[in-house]
Structure formats: C-alpha cells, structure tokens
C-alpha atoms as a PDB file:
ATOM      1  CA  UNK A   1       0.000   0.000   0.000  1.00  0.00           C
ATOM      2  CA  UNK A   2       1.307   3.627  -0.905  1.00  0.00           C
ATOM      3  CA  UNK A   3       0.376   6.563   0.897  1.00  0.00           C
ATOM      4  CA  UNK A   4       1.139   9.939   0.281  1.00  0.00           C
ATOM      5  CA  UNK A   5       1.208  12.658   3.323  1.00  0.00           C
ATOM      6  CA  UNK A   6       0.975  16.018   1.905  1.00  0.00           C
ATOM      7  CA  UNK A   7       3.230  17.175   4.789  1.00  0.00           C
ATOM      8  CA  UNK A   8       6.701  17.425   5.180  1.00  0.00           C
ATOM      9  CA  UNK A   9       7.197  13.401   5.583  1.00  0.00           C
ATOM     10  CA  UNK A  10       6.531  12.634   1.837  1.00  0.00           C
ATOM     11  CA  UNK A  11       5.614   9.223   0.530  1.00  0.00           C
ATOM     12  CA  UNK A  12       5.790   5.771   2.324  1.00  0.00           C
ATOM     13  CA  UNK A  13       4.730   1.951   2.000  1.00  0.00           C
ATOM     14  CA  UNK A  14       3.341   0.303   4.297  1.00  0.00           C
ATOM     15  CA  UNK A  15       2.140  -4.101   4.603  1.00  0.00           C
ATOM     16  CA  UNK A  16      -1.840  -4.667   3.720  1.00  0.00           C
ATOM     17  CA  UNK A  17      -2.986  -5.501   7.148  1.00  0.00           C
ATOM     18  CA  UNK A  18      -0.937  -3.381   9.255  1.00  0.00           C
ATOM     19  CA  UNK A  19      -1.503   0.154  10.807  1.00  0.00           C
ATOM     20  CA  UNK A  20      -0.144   3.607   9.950  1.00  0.00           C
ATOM     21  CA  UNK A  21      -0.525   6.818  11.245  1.00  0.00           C
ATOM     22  CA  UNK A  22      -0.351  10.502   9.287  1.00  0.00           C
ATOM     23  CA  UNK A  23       0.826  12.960  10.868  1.00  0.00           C
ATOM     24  CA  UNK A  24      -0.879  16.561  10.076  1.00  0.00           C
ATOM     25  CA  UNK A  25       0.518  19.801  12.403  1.00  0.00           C
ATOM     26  CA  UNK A  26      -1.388  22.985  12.202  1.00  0.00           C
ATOM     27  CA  UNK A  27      -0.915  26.647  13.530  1.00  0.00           C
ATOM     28  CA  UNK A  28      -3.727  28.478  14.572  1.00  0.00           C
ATOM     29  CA  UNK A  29      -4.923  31.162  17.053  1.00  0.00           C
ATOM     30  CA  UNK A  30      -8.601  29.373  17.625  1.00  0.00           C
ATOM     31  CA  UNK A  31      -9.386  27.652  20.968  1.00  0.00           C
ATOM     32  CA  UNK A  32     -11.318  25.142  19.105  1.00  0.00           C
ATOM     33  CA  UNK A  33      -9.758  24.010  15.651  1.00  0.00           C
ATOM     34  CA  UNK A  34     -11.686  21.927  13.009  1.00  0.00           C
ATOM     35  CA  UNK A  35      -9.151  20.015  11.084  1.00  0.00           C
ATOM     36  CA  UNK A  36     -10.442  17.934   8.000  1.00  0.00           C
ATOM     37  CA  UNK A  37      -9.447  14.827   6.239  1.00  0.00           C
ATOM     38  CA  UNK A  38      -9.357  14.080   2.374  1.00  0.00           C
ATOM     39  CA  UNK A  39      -8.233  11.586   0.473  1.00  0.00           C
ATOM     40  CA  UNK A  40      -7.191  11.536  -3.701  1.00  0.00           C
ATOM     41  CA  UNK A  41      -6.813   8.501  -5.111  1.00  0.00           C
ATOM     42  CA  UNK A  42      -7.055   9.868  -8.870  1.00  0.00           C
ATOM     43  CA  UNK A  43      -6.235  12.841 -10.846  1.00  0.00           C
ATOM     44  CA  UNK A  44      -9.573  12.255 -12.514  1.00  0.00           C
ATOM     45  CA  UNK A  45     -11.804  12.719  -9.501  1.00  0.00           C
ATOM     46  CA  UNK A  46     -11.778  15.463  -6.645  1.00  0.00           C
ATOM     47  CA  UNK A  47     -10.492  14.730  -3.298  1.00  0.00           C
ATOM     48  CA  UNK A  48     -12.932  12.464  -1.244  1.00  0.00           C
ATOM     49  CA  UNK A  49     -13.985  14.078   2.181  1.00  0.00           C
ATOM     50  CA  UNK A  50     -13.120  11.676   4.936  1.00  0.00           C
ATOM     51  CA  UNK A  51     -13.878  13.161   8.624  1.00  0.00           C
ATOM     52  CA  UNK A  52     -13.081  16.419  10.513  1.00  0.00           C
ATOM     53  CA  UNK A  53     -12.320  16.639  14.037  1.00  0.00           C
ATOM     54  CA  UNK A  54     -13.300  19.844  16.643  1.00  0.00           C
ATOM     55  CA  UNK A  55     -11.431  20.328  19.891  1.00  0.00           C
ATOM     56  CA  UNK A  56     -14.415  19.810  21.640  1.00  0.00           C
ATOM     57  CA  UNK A  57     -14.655  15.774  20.637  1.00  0.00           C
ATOM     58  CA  UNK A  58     -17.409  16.784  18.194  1.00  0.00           C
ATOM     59  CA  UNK A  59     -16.972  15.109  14.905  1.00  0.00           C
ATOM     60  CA  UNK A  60     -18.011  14.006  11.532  1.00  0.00           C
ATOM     61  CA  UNK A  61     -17.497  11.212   9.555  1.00  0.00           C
ATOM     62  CA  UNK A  62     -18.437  11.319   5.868  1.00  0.00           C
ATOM     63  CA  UNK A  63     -18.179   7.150   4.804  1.00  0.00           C
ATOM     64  CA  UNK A  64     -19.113   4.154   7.324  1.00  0.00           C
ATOM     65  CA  UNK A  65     -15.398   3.030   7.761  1.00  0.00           C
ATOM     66  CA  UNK A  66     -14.158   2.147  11.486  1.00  0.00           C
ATOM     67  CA  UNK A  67     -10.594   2.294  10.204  1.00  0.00           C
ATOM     68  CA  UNK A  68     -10.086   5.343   9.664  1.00  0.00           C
ATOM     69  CA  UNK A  69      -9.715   7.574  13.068  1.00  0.00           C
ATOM     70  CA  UNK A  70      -8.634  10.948  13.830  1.00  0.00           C
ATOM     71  CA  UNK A  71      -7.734  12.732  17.418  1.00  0.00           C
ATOM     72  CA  UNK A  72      -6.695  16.045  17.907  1.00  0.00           C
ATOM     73  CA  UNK A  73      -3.530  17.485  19.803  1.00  0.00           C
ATOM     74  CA  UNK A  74      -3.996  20.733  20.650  1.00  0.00           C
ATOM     75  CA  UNK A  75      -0.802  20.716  22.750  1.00  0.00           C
ATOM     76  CA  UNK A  76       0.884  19.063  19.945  1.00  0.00           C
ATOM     77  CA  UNK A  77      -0.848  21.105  17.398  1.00  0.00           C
ATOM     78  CA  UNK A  78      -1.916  17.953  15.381  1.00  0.00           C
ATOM     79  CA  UNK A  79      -4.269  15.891  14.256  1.00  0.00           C
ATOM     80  CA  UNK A  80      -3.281  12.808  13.313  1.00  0.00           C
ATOM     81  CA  UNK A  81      -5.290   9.982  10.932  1.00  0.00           C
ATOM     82  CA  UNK A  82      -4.924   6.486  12.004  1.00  0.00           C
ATOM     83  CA  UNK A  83      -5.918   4.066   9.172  1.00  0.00           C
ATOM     84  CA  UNK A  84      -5.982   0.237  10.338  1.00  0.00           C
ATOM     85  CA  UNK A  85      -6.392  -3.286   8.752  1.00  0.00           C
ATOM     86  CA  UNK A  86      -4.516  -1.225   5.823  1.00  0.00           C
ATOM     87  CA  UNK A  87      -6.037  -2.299   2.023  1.00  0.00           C
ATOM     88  CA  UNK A  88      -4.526  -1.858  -0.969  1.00  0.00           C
ATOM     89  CA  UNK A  89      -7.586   0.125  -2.158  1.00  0.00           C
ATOM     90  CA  UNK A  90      -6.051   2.895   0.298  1.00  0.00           C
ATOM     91  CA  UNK A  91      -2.821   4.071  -1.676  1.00  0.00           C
ATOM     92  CA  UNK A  92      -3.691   7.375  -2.167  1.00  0.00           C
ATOM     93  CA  UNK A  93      -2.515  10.906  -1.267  1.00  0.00           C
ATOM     94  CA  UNK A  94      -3.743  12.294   1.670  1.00  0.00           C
ATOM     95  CA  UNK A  95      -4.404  15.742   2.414  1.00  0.00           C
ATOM     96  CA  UNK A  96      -5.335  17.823   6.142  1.00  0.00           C
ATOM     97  CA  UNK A  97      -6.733  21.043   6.176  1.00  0.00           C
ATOM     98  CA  UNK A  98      -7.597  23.617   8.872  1.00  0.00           C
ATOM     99  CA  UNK A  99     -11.005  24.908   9.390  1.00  0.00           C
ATOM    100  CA  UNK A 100     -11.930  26.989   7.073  1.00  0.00           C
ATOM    101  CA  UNK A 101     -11.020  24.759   4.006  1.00  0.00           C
ATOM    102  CA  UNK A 102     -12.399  27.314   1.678  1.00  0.00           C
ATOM    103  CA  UNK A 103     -11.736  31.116   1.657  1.00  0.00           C
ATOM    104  CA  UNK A 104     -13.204  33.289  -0.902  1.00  0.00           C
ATOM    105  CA  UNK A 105     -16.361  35.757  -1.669  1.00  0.00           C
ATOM    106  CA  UNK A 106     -17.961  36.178   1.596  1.00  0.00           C
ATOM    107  CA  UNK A 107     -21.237  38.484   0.092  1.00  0.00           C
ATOM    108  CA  UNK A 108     -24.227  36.723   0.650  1.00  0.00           C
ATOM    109  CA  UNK A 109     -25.909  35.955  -2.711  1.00  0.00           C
ATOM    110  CA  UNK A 110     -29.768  36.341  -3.420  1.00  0.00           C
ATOM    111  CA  UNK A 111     -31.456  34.688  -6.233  1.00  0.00           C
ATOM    112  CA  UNK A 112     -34.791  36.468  -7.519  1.00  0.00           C
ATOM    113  CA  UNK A 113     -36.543  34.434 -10.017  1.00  0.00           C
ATOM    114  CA  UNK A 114     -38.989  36.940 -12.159  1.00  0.00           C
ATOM    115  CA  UNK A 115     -41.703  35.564 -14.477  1.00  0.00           C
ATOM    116  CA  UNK A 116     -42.169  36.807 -18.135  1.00  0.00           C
ATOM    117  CA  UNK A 117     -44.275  39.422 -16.741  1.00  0.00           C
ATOM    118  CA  UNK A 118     -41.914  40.634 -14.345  1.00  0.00           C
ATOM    119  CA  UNK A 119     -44.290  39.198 -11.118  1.00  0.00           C
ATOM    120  CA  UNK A 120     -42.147  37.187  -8.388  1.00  0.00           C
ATOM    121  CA  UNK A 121     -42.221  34.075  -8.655  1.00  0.00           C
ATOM    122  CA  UNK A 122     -39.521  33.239  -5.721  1.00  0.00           C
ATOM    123  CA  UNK A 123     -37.143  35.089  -3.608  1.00  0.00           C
ATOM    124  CA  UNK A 124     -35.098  32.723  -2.189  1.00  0.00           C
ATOM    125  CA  UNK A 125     -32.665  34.002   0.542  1.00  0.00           C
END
C-alpha cells in the first residue's frame, strides 16, 4: 500500500494488514480548531472528504469506515489519521486542512426568479 502525506514526511509503503498513522501539524490562534481529512486517489476525480475533528470531541465522519480515526492534539498542534487493517484500495494521497477549508467571496448571494411578466415568482434568501 502507498500513501502519500501532503506534509513534510513525503511518501511511504506500508504491509496490507498493518496500521499507519499521518501525521498533520497545524498553527492556529482558535481555541477550538476543526481540522479535515481528504483523500485523492485519482487525478480524474476530486479529493474524497473523509472526517473532521473539533477540539471539543465533536466530529463528523463522511463514509461508514471504522478504520479510519482521527484525534486532535492541541498541545501538539496535530491531528493525526490512524488508518488500520490497511487495504490496498487505500494508496492514495492524503491531504489535512484547517477549518476553514475554503476562503473566498464572503457576500451573501440572493437569487430572484422573475416571471415573463416581471411578477415574483420566488425570492429565495
């Protein structure tokens, strides 16, 4: 199995069957960091969402898998994944991100849908 940790400690293989654990640091001035989980197992598809983890033990797991488990640090300033029972469906490159994973626009959009006649038929907020 070869997995890919998008920080610092590069590439690695590791026996199907066995454990392994990716490491993921983080800086951040929040009392109560949200790190996230992906996986990308093809440049044809996006990465897959696996879990994110809060500082207050609050979680969320996107697929049914009991192999995959993350804990965070905050004295460490980490979060690592453990993936056990290793397959060889889970060589892929593995990526952590910090709360919030996307940054962009932040203007609320509205979306007014007019009829023909110019009468409102929505206004969705």
């Amino acid at each position: 199995v070869i997995l890919t940790d998008t920080q610092p400690h590069g590439q690695f293989t590791e026996t199907e069957g066995k454990s392994v654990k990716l490491t993921c640091d983080y800086q951040t001035t929040s009392s109560y960091p949200v790190l996230h989980w992906y996986r990308h197992d093809s440049d044809l598809q996006a990465p897959q969402f696996i879990l994110w983890k809060g500082a207050k033990d609050n979680s969320f797991q996107e697929f049914n898998n009991d192999r995959f488990d993350a804990k965070i640090n905050k004295k460490e300033n980490s979060v690592p994944l453990k993936i056990q029972k290793l397959q060889l469906s889970d060589s892929a490159v593995y990526h952590c991100a910090l709360q919030p994973t996307v940054t962009g626009n932040t203007k609320t959009l509205y979306k007014n849908l007019w009829s023909k006649d110019n009468r409102i038929l929505h206004n969705i907020h």
